[in-house]
Protein backbone atom coordinates (compact mmCIF):
# COMPACT_ATOMS: atom_id res chain seq x y z
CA UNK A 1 -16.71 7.89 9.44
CA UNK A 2 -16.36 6.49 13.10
CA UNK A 3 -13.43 9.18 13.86
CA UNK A 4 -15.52 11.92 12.43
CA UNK A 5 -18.87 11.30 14.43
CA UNK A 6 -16.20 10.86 17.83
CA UNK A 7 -14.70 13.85 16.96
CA UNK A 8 -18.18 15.34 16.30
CA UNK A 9 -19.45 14.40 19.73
CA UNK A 10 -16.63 15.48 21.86
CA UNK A 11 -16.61 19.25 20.28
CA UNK A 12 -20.58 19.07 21.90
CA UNK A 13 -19.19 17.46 24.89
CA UNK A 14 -16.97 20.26 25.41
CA UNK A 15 -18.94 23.44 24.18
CA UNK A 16 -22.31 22.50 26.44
CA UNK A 17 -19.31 21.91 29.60
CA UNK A 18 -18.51 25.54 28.80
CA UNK A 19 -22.07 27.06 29.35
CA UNK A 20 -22.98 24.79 32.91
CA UNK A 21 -24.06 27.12 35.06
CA UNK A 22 -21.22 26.99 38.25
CA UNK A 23 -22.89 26.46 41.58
CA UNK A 24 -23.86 29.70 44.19
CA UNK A 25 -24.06 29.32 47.36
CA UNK A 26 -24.95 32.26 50.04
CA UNK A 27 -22.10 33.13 52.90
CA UNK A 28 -22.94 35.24 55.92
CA UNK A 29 -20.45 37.25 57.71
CA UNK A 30 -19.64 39.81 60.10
CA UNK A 31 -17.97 43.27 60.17
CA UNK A 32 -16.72 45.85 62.26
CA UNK A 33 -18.75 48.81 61.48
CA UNK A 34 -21.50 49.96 59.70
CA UNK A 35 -22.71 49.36 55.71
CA UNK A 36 -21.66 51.78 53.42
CA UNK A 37 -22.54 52.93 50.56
CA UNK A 38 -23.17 51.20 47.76
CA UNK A 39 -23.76 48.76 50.36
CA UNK A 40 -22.91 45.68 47.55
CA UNK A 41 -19.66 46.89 46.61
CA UNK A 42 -18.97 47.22 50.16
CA UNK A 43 -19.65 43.89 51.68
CA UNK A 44 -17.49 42.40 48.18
CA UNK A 45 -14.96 44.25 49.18
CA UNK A 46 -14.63 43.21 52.74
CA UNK A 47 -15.02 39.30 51.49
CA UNK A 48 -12.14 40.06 49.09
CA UNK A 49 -10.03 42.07 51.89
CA UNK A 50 -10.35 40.64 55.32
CA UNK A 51 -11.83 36.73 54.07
CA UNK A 52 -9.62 36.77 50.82
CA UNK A 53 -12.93 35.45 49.08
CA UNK A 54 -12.63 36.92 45.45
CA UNK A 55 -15.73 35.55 43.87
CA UNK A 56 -18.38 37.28 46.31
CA UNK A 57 -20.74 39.04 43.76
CA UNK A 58 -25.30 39.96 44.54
CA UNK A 59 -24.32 41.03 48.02
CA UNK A 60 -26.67 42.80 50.50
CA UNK A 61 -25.26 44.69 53.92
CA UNK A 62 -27.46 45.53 57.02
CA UNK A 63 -25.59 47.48 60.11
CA UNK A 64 -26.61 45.98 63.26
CA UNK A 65 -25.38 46.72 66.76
CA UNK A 66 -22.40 48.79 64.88
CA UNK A 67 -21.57 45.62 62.73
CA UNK A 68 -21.85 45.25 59.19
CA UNK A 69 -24.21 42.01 58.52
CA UNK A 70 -22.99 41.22 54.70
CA UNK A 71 -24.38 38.28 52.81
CA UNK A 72 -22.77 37.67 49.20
CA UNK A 73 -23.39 34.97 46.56
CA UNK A 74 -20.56 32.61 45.90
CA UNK A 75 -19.35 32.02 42.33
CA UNK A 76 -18.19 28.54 43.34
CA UNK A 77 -19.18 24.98 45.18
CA UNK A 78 -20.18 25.35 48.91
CA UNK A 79 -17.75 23.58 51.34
CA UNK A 80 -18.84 22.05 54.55
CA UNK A 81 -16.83 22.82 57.91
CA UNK A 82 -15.84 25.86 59.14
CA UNK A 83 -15.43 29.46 56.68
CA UNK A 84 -15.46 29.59 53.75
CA UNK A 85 -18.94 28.64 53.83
């Protein structure tokens, strides 16, 4: 009875460690040249290209002073110190 109700609990254990939402956080950077368009797809694609970032997703771009200003979501835990943010 004890082995079934351990077994039991560690199958919930494991399932609800499936569904934890993972941890965002927002990373700023820089680019030569100007947003294009779609502006998202554009500043994911830079992250994954020139930062080798693959899990930028929700990004928004704004060209200033011929500079692509992208922001993009991080699908994993924030690290302190210099990039990655």
């Amino acid at each position: 009875m004890k082995s079934a109700i351990y077994a039991l609990l560690c199958f919930i254990f494991i399932i609800s460690s499936l569904f934890q939402e993972v941890e965002a956080c927002i990373c700023s950077e820089s680019f030569k040249g100007g947003c294009l368009e779609p502006r998202n797809e554009y500043c994911a694609t830079q992250f994954r290209k020139r930062l080798n970032e693959q899990t930028a997703f929700n990004c928004t771009c704004v060209t200033s002073h011929s500079r692509a200003q992208c922001s993009c979501r991080l699908a994993r835990k924030c690290t302190t110190g210099p990039w990655p943010c």
